[in-house]
N, C-alpha and C. Protein backbone atom coordinates (compact mmCIF):
# COMPACT_ATOMS: atom_id res chain seq x y z
N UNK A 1 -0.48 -9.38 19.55
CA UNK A 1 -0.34 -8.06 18.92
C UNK A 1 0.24 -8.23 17.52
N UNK A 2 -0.52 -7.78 16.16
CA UNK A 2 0.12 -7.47 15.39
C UNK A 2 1.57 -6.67 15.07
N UNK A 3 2.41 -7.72 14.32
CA UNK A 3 3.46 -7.31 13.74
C UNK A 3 3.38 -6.10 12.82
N UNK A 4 2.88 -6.36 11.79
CA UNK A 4 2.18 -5.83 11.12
C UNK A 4 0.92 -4.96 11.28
N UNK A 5 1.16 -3.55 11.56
CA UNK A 5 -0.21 -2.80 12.02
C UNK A 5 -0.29 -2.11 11.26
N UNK A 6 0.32 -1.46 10.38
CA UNK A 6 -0.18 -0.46 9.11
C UNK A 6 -0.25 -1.02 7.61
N UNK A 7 -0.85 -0.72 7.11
CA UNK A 7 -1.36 -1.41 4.99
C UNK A 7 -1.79 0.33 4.80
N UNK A 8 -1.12 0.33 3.53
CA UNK A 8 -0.64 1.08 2.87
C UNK A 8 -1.49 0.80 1.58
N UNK A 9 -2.75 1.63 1.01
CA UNK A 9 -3.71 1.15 0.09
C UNK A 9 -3.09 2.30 -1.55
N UNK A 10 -2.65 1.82 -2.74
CA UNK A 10 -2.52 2.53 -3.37
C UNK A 10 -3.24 2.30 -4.54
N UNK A 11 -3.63 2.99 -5.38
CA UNK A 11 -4.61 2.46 -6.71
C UNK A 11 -5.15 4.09 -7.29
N UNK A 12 -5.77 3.59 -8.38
CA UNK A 12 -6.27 4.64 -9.41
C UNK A 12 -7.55 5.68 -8.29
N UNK A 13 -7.12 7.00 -8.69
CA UNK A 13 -8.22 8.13 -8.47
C UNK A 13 -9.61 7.78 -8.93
N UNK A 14 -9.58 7.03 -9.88
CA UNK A 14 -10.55 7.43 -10.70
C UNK A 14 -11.85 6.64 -10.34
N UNK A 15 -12.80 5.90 -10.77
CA UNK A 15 -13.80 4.97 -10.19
C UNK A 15 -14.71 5.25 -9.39
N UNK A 16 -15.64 4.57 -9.52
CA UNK A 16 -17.25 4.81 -9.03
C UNK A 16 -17.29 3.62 -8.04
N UNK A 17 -18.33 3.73 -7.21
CA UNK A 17 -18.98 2.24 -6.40
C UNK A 17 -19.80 1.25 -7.37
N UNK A 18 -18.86 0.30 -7.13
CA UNK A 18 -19.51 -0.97 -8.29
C UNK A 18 -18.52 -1.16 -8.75
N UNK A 19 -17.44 -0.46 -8.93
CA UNK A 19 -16.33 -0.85 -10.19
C UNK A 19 -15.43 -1.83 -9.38
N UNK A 20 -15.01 -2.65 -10.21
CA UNK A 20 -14.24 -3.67 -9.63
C UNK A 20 -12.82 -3.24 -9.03
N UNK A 21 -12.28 -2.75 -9.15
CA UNK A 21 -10.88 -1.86 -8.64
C UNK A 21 -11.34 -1.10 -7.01
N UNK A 22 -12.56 -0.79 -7.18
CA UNK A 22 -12.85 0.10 -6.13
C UNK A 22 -13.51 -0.89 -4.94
N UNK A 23 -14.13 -1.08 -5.73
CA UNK A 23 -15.07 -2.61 -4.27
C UNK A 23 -14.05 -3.69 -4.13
N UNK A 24 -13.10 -3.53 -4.63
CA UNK A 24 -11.91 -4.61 -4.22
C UNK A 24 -11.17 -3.91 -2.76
N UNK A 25 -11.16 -2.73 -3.30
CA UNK A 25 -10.21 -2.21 -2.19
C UNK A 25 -10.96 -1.97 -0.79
N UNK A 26 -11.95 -1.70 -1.03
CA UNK A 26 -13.12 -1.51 0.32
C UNK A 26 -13.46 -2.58 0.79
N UNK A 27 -13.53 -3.81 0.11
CA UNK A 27 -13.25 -5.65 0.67
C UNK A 27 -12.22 -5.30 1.90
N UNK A 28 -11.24 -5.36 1.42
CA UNK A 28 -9.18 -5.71 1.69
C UNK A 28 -9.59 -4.94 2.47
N UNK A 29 -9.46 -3.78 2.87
CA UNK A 29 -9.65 -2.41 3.32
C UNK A 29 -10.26 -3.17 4.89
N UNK A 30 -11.77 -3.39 4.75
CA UNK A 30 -12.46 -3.94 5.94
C UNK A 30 -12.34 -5.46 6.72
N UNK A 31 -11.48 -6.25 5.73
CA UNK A 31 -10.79 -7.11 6.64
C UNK A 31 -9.29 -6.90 6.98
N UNK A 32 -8.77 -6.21 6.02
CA UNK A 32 -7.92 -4.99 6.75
C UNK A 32 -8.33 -4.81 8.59
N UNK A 33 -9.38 -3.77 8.75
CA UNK A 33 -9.47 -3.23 9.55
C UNK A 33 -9.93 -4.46 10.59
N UNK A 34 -11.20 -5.34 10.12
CA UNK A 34 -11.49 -6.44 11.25
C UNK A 34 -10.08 -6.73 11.98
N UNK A 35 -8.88 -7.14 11.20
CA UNK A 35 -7.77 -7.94 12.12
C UNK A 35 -7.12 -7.19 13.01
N UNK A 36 -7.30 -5.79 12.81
CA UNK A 36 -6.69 -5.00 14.16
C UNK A 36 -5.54 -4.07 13.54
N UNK A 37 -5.81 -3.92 11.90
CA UNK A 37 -4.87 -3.02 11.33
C UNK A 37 -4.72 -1.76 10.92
N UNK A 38 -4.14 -1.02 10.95
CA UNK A 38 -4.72 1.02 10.31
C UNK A 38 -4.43 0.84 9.01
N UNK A 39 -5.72 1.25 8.46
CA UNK A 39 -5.43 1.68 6.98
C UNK A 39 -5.17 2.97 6.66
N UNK A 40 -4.00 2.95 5.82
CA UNK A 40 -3.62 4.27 5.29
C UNK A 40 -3.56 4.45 3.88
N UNK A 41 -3.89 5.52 3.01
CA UNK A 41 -4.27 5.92 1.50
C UNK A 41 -3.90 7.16 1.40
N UNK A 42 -4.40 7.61 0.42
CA UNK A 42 -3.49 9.09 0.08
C UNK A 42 -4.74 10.16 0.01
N UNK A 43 -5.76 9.70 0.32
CA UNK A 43 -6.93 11.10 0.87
C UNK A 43 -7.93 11.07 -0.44
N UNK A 44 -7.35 10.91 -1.69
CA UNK A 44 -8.46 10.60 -2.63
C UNK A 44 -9.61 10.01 -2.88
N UNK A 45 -10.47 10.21 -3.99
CA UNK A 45 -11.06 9.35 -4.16
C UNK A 45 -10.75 8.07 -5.18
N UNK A 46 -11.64 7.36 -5.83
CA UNK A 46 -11.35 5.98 -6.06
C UNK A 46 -10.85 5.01 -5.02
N UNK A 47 -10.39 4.02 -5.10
CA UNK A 47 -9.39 3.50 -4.77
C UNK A 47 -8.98 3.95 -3.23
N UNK A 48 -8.63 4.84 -2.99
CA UNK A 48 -8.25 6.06 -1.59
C UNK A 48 -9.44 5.84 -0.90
N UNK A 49 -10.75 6.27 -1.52
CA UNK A 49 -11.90 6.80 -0.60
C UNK A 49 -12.61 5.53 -0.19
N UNK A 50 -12.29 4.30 -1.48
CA UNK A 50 -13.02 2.95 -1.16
C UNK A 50 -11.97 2.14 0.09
N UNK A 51 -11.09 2.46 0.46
CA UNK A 51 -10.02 2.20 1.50
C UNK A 51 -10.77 2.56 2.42
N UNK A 52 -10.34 4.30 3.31
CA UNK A 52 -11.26 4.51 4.02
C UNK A 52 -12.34 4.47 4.84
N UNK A 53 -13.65 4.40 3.54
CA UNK A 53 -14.87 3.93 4.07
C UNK A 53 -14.61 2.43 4.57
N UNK A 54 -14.26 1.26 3.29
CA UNK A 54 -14.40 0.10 4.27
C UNK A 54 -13.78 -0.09 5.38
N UNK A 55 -12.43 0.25 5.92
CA UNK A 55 -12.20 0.38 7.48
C UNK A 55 -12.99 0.64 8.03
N UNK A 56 -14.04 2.41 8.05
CA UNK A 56 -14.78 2.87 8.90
C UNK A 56 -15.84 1.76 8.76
N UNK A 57 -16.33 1.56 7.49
CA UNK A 57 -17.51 0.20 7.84
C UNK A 57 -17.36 -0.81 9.09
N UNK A 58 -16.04 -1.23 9.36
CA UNK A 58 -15.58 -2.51 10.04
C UNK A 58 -14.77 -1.83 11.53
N UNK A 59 -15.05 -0.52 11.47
CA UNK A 59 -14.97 0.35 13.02
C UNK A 59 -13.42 0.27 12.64
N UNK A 60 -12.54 0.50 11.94
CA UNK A 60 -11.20 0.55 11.94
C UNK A 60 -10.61 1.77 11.87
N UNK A 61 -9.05 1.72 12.18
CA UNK A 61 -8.64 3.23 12.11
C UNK A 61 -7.93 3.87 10.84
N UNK A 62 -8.00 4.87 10.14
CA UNK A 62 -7.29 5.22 8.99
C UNK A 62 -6.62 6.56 9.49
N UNK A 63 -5.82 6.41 7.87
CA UNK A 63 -4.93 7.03 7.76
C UNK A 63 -4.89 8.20 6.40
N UNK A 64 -5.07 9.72 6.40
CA UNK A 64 -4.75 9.77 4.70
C UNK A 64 -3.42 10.80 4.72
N UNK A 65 -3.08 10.74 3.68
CA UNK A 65 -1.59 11.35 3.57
C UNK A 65 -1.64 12.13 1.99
N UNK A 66 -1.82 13.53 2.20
CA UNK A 66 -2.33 14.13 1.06
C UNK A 66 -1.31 15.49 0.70
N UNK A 67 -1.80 16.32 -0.39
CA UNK A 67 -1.27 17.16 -0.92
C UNK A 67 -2.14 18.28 -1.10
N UNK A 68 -2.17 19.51 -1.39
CA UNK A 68 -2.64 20.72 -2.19
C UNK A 68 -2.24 20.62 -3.08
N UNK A 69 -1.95 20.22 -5.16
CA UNK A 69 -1.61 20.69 -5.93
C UNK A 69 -1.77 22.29 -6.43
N UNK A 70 -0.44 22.70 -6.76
CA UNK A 70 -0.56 23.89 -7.57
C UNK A 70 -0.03 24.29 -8.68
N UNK A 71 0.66 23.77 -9.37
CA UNK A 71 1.34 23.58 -10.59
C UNK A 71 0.74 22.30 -11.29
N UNK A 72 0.67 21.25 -10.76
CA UNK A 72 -0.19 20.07 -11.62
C UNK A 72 -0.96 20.39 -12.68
N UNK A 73 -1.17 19.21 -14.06
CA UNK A 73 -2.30 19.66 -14.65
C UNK A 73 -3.11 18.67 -14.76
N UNK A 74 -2.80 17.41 -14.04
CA UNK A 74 -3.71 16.19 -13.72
C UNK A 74 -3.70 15.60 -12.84
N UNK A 75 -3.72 16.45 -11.49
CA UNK A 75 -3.58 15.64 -9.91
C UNK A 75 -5.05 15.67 -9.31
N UNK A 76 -5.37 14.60 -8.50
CA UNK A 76 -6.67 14.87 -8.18
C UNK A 76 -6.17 14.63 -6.27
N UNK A 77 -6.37 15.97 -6.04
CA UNK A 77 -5.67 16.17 -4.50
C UNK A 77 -7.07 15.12 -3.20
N UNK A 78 -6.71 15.76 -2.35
CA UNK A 78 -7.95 15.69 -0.84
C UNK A 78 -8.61 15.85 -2.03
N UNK A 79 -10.19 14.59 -0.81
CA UNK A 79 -11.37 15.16 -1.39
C UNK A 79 -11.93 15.41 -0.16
N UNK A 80 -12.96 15.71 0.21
CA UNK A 80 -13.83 15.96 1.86
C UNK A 80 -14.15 14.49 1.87
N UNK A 81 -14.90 13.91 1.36
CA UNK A 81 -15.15 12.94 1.72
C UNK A 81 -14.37 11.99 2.19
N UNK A 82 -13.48 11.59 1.95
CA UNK A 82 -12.33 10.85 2.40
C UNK A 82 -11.85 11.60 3.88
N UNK A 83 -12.44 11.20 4.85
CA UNK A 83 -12.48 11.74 6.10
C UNK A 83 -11.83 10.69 6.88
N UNK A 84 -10.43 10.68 7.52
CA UNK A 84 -9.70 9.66 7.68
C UNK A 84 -9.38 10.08 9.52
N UNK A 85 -9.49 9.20 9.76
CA UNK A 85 -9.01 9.58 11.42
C UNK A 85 -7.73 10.54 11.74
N UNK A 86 -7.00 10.34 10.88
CA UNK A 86 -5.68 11.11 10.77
C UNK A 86 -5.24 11.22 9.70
N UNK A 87 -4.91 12.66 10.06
CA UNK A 87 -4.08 13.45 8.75
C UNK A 87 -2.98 14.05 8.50
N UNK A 88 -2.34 13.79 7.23
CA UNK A 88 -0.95 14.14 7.08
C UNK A 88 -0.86 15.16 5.68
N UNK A 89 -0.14 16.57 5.82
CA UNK A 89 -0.63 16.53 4.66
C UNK A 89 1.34 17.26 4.47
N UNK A 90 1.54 17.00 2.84
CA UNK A 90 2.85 17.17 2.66
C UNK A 90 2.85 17.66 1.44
N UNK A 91 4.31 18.58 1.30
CA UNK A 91 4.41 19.78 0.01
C UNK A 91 4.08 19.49 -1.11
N UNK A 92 4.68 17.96 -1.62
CA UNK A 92 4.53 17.60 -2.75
C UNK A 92 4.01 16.17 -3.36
N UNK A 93 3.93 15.84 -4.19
CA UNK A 93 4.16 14.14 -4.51
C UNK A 93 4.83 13.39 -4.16
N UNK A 94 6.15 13.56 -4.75
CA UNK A 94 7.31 12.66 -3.98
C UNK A 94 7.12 12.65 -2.30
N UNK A 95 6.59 13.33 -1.42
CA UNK A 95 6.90 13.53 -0.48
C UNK A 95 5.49 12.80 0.19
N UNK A 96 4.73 13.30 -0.44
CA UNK A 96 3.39 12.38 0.12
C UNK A 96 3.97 11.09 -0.51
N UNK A 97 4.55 10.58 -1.43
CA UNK A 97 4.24 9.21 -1.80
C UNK A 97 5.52 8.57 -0.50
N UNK A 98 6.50 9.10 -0.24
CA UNK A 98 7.26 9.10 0.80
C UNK A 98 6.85 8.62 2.52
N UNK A 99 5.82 9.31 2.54
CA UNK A 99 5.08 9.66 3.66
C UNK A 99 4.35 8.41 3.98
N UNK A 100 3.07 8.15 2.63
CA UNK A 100 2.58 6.56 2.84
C UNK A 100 3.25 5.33 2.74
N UNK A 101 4.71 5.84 2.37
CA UNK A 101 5.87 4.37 2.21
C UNK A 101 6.00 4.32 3.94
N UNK A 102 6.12 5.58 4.28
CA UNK A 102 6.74 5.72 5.74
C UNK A 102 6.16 4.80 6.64
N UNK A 103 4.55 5.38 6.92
CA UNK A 103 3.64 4.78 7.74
C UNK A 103 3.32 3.42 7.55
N UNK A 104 3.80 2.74 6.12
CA UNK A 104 3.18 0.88 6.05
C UNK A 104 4.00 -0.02 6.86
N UNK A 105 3.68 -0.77 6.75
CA UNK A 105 4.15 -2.00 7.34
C UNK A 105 4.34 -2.82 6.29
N UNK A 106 3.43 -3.02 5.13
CA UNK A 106 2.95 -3.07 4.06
C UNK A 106 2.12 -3.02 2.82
N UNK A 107 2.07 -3.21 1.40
CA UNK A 107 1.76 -1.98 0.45
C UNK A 107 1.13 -2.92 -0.16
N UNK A 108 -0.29 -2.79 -0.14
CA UNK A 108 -0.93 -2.92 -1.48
C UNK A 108 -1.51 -2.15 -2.80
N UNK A 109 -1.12 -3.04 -3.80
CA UNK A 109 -1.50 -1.99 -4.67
C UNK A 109 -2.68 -2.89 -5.51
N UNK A 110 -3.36 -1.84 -5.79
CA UNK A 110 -4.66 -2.34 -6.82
C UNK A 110 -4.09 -1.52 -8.37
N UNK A 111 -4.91 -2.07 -9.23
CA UNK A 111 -4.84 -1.19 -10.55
C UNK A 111 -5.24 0.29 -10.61
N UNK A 112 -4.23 0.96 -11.38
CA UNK A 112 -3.98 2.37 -11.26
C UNK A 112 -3.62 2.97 -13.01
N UNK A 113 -3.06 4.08 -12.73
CA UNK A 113 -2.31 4.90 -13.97
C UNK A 113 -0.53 4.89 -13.43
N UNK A 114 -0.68 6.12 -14.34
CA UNK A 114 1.05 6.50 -14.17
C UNK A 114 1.19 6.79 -12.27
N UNK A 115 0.60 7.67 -11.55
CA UNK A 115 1.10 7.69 -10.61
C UNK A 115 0.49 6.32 -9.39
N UNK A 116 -0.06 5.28 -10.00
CA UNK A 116 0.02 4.14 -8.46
C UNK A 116 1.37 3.27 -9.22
N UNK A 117 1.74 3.68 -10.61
CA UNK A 117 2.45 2.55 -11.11
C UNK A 117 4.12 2.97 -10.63
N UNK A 118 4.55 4.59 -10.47
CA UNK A 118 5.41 5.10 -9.57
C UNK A 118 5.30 4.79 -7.97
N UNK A 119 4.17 4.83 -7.73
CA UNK A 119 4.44 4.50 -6.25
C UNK A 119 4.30 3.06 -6.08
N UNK A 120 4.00 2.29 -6.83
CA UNK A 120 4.45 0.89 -6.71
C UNK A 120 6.43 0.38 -7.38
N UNK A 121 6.38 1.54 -8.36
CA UNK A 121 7.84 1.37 -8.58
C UNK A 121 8.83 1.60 -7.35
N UNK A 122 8.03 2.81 -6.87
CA UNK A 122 9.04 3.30 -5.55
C UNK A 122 9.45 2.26 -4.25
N UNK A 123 8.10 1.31 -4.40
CA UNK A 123 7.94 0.51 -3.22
C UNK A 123 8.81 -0.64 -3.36
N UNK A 124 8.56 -1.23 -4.62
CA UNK A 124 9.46 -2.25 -5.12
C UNK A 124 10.89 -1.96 -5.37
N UNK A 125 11.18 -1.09 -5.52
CA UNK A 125 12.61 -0.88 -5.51
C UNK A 125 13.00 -0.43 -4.12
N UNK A 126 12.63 -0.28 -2.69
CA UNK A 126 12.58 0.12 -1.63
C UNK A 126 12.74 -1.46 -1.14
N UNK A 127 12.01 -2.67 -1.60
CA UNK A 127 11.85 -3.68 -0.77
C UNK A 127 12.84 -4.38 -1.36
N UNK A 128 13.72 -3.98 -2.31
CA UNK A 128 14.80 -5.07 -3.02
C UNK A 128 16.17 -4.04 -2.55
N UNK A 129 16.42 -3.16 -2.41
CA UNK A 129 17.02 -2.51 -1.52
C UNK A 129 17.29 -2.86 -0.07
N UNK A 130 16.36 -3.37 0.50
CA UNK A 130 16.44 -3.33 1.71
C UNK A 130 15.79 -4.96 2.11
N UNK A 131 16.29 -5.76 0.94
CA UNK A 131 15.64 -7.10 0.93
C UNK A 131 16.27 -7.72 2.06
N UNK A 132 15.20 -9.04 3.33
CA UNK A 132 15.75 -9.48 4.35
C UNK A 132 14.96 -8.84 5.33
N UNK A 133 14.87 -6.93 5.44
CA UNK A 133 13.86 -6.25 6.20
C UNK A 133 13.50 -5.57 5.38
N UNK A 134 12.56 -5.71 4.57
CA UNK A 134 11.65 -4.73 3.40
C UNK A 134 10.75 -4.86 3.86
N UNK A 135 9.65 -4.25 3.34
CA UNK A 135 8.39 -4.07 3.80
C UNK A 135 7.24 -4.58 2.06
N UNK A 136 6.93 -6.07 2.61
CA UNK A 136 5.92 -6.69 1.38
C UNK A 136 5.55 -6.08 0.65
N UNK A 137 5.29 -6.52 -0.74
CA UNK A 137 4.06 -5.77 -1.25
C UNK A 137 3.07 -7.28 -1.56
N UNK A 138 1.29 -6.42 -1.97
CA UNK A 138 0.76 -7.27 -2.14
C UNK A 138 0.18 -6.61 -3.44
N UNK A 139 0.26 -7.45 -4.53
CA UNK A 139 -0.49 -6.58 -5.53
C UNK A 139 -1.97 -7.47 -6.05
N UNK A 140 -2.53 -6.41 -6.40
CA UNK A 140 -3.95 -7.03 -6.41
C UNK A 140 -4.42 -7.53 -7.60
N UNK A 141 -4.94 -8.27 -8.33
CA UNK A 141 -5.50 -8.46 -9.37
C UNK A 141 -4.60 -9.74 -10.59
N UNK A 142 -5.44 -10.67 -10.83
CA UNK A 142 -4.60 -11.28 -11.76
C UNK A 142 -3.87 -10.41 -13.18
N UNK A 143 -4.47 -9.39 -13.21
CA UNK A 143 -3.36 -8.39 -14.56
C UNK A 143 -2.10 -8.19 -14.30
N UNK A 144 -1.52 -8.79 -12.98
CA UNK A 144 -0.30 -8.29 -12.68
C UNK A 144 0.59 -9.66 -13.11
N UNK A 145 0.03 -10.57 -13.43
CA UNK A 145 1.25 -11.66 -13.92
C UNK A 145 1.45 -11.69 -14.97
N UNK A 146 1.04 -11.13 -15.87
CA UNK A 146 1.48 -10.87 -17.21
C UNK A 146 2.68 -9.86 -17.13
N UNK A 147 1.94 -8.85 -16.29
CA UNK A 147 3.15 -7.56 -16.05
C UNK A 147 4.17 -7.76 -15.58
N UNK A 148 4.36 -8.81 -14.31
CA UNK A 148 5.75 -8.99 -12.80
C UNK A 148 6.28 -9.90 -14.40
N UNK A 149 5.95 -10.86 -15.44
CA UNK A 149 6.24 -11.94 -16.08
C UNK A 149 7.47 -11.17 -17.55
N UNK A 150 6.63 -9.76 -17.69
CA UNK A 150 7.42 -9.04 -18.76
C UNK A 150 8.06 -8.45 -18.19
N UNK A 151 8.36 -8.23 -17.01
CA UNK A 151 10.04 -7.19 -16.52
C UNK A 151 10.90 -8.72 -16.22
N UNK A 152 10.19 -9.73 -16.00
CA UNK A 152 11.11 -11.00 -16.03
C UNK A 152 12.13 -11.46 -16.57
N UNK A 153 11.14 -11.05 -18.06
CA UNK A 153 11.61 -11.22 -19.37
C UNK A 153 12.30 -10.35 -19.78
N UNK A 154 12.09 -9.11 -19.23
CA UNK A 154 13.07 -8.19 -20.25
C UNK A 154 13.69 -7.26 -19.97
N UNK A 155 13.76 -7.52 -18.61
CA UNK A 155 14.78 -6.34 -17.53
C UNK A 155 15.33 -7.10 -16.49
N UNK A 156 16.32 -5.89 -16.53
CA UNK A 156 17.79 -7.19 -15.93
C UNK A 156 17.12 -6.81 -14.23
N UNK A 157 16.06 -7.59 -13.81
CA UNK A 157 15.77 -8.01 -12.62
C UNK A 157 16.40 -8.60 -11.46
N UNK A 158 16.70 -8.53 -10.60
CA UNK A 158 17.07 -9.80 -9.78
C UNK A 158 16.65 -10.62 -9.12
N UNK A 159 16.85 -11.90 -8.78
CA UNK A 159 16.05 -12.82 -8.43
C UNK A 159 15.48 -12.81 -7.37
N UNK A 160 16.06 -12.15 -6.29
CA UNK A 160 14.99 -11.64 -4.77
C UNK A 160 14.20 -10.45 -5.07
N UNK A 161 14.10 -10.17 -6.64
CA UNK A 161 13.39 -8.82 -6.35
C UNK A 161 11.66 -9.76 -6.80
N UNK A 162 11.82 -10.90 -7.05
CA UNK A 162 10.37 -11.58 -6.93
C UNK A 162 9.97 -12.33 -5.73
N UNK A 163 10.87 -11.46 -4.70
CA UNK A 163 10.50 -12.75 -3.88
C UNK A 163 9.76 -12.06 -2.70
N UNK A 164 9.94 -10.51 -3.12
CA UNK A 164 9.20 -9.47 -2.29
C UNK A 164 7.49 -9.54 -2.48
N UNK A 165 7.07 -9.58 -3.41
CA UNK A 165 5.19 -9.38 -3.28
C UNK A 165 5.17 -10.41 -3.93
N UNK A 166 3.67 -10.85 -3.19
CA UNK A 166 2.87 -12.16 -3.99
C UNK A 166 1.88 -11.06 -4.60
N UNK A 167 1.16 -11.77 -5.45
CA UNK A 167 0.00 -11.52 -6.14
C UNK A 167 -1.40 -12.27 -5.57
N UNK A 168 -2.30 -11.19 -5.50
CA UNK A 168 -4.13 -12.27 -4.75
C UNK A 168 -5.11 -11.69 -5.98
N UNK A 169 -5.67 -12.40 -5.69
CA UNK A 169 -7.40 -12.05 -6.35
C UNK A 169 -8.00 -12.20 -5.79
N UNK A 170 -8.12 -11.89 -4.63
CA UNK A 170 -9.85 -11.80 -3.69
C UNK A 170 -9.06 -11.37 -2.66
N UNK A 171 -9.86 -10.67 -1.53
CA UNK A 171 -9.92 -9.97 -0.66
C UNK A 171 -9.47 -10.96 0.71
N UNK A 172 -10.04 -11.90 0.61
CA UNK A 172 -9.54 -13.20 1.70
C UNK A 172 -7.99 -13.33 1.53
N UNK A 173 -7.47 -13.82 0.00
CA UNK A 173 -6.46 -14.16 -0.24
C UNK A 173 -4.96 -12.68 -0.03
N UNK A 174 -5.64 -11.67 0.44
CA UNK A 174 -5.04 -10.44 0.27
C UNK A 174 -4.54 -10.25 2.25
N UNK A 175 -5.86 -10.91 2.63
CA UNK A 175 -5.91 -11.06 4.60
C UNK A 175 -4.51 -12.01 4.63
N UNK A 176 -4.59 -13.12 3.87
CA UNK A 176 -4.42 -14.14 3.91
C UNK A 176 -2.63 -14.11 3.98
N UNK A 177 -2.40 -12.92 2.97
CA UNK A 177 -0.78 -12.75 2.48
C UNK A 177 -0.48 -12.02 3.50
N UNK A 178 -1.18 -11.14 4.54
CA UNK A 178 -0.46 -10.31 5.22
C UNK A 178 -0.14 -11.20 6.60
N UNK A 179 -1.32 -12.30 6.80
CA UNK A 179 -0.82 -12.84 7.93
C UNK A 179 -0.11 -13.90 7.93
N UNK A 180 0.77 -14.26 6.46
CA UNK A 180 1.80 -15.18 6.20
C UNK A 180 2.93 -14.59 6.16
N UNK A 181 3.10 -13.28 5.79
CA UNK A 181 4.06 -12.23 5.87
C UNK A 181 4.34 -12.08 7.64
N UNK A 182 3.30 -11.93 8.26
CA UNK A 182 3.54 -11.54 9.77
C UNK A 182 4.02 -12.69 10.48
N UNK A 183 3.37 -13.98 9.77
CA UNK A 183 3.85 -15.34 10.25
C UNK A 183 5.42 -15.53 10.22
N UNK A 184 5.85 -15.53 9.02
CA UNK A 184 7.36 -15.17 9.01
C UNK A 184 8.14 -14.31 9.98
N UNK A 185 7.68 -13.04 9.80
CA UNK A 185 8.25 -12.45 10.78
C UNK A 185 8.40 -12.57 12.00
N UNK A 186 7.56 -13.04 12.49
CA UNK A 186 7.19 -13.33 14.09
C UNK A 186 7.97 -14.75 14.36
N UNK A 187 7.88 -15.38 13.49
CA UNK A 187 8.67 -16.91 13.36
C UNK A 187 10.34 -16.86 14.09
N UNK A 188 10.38 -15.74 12.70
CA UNK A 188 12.04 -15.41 12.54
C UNK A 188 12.74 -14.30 13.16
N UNK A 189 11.66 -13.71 14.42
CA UNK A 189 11.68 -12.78 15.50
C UNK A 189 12.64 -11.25 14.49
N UNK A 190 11.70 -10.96 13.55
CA UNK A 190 12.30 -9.97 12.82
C UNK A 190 12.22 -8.37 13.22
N UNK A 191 12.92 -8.16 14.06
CA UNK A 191 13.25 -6.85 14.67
C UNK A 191 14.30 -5.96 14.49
N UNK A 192 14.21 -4.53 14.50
CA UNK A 192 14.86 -3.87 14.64
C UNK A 192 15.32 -3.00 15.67
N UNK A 193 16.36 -3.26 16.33
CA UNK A 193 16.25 -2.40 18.22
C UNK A 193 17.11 -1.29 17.52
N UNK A 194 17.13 -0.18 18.09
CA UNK A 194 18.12 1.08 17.99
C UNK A 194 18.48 1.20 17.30
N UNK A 195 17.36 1.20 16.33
CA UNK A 195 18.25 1.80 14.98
C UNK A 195 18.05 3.57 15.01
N UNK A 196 19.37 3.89 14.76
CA UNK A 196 19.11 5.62 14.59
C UNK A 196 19.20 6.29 13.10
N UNK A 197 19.45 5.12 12.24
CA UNK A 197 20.17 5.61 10.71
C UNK A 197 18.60 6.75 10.22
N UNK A 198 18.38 7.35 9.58
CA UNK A 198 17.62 7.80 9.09
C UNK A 198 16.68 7.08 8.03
N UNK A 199 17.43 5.84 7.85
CA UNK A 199 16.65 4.80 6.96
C UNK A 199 15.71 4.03 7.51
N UNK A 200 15.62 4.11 8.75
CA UNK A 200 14.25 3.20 9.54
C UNK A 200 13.63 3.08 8.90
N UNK A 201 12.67 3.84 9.18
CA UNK A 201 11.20 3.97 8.42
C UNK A 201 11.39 3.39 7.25
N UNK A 202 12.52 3.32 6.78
CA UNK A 202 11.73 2.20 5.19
C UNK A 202 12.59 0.82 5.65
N UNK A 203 12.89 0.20 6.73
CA UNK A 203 12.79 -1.18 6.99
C UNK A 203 11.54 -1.75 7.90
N UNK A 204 11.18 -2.85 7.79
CA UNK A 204 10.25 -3.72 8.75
C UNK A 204 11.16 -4.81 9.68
């Protein structure tokens, strides 16, 4: 039995089929789902909807965790298509982005805007917080070592806060990090019994 049963897919709204951001995530997504894992996303499209489908391609179970905007002037809420086995839907942003921290096990992120680059901030500062039982991240794409390389350089970082996500470029190498992550865990019998604090949900 997987340790690890929920991935947490975050990335840009935006994108068509063909675009590399999007057919990346529908890769990950369906060997995601082959190993016996639920994918969960935030109900959108891009990124969200290429999640989704590739689970359902590979008979897997999802997850979406969405909003109604009504004050926004650049949110792109639910779409229909993004038809997810289960649904969550919550008041706001913070609260949906809350919600898909809740349900992971762990978080990948693909390339995005301002809001996957908050909910990857949120995550990363969640897993250095709670470093020892955090919950991985995996970030996708070689553009991110230039990026993890300039907060290196120029923000007072700490040294376990790199020790939380690797970086992949291909979809194998993305399978590959979650079942070295689970390897550990399972190794180092990483459990939590009775916990009642209200902070669960954001340890693994």
């Amino acid at each position: 039995m997987n340790t690890i049963k929920s991935v947490s897919f975050f990335g840009c709204a935006c994108g068509n089929v063909g675009d590399t951001h999007v057919e990346a995530a529908r890769e990950v997504a369906k060997l995601v789902a082959k190993s016996g894992r639920r994918v969960v996303n935030g109900g959108g499209p891009g990124v969200m909807l290429a999640a989704t489908e590739g689970a359902k391609e590979a008979g897997g179970r999802t997850v979406a965790v969405y909003y109604r905007p009504e004050l926004t002037t650049s949110f792109v809420g639910e779409i229909a298509a993004n038809h997810a086995d289960e649904r969550f839907e919550e008041a706001n942003y913070v609260l949906r982005t809350k919600k898909l921290l809740e349900l992971s096990d762990i978080n990948i992120i693909f390339n995005g805007g301002t809001g996957t680059i908050s909910e990857f901030g949120m995550a990363w500062g969640l897993a250095r917080l709670y470093f020892g039982h955090h919950k991985p991240l995996i970030l996708y794409g070689d553009f991110w070592k230039p990026i993890m390389d300039s907060f290196k350089n120029n923000m007072l970082v700490r040294p376990e806060e790199y020790e939380v996500f690797t970086i992949v470029s291909s979809p194998k190498d993305a399978l590959e990090a979650i079942e070295k992550y689970e390897g550990v865990l399972t190794k180092n019998r990483h459990e939590h019994i009775n916990c009642n604090s209200s902070e669960c949900y954001l340890l693994l």
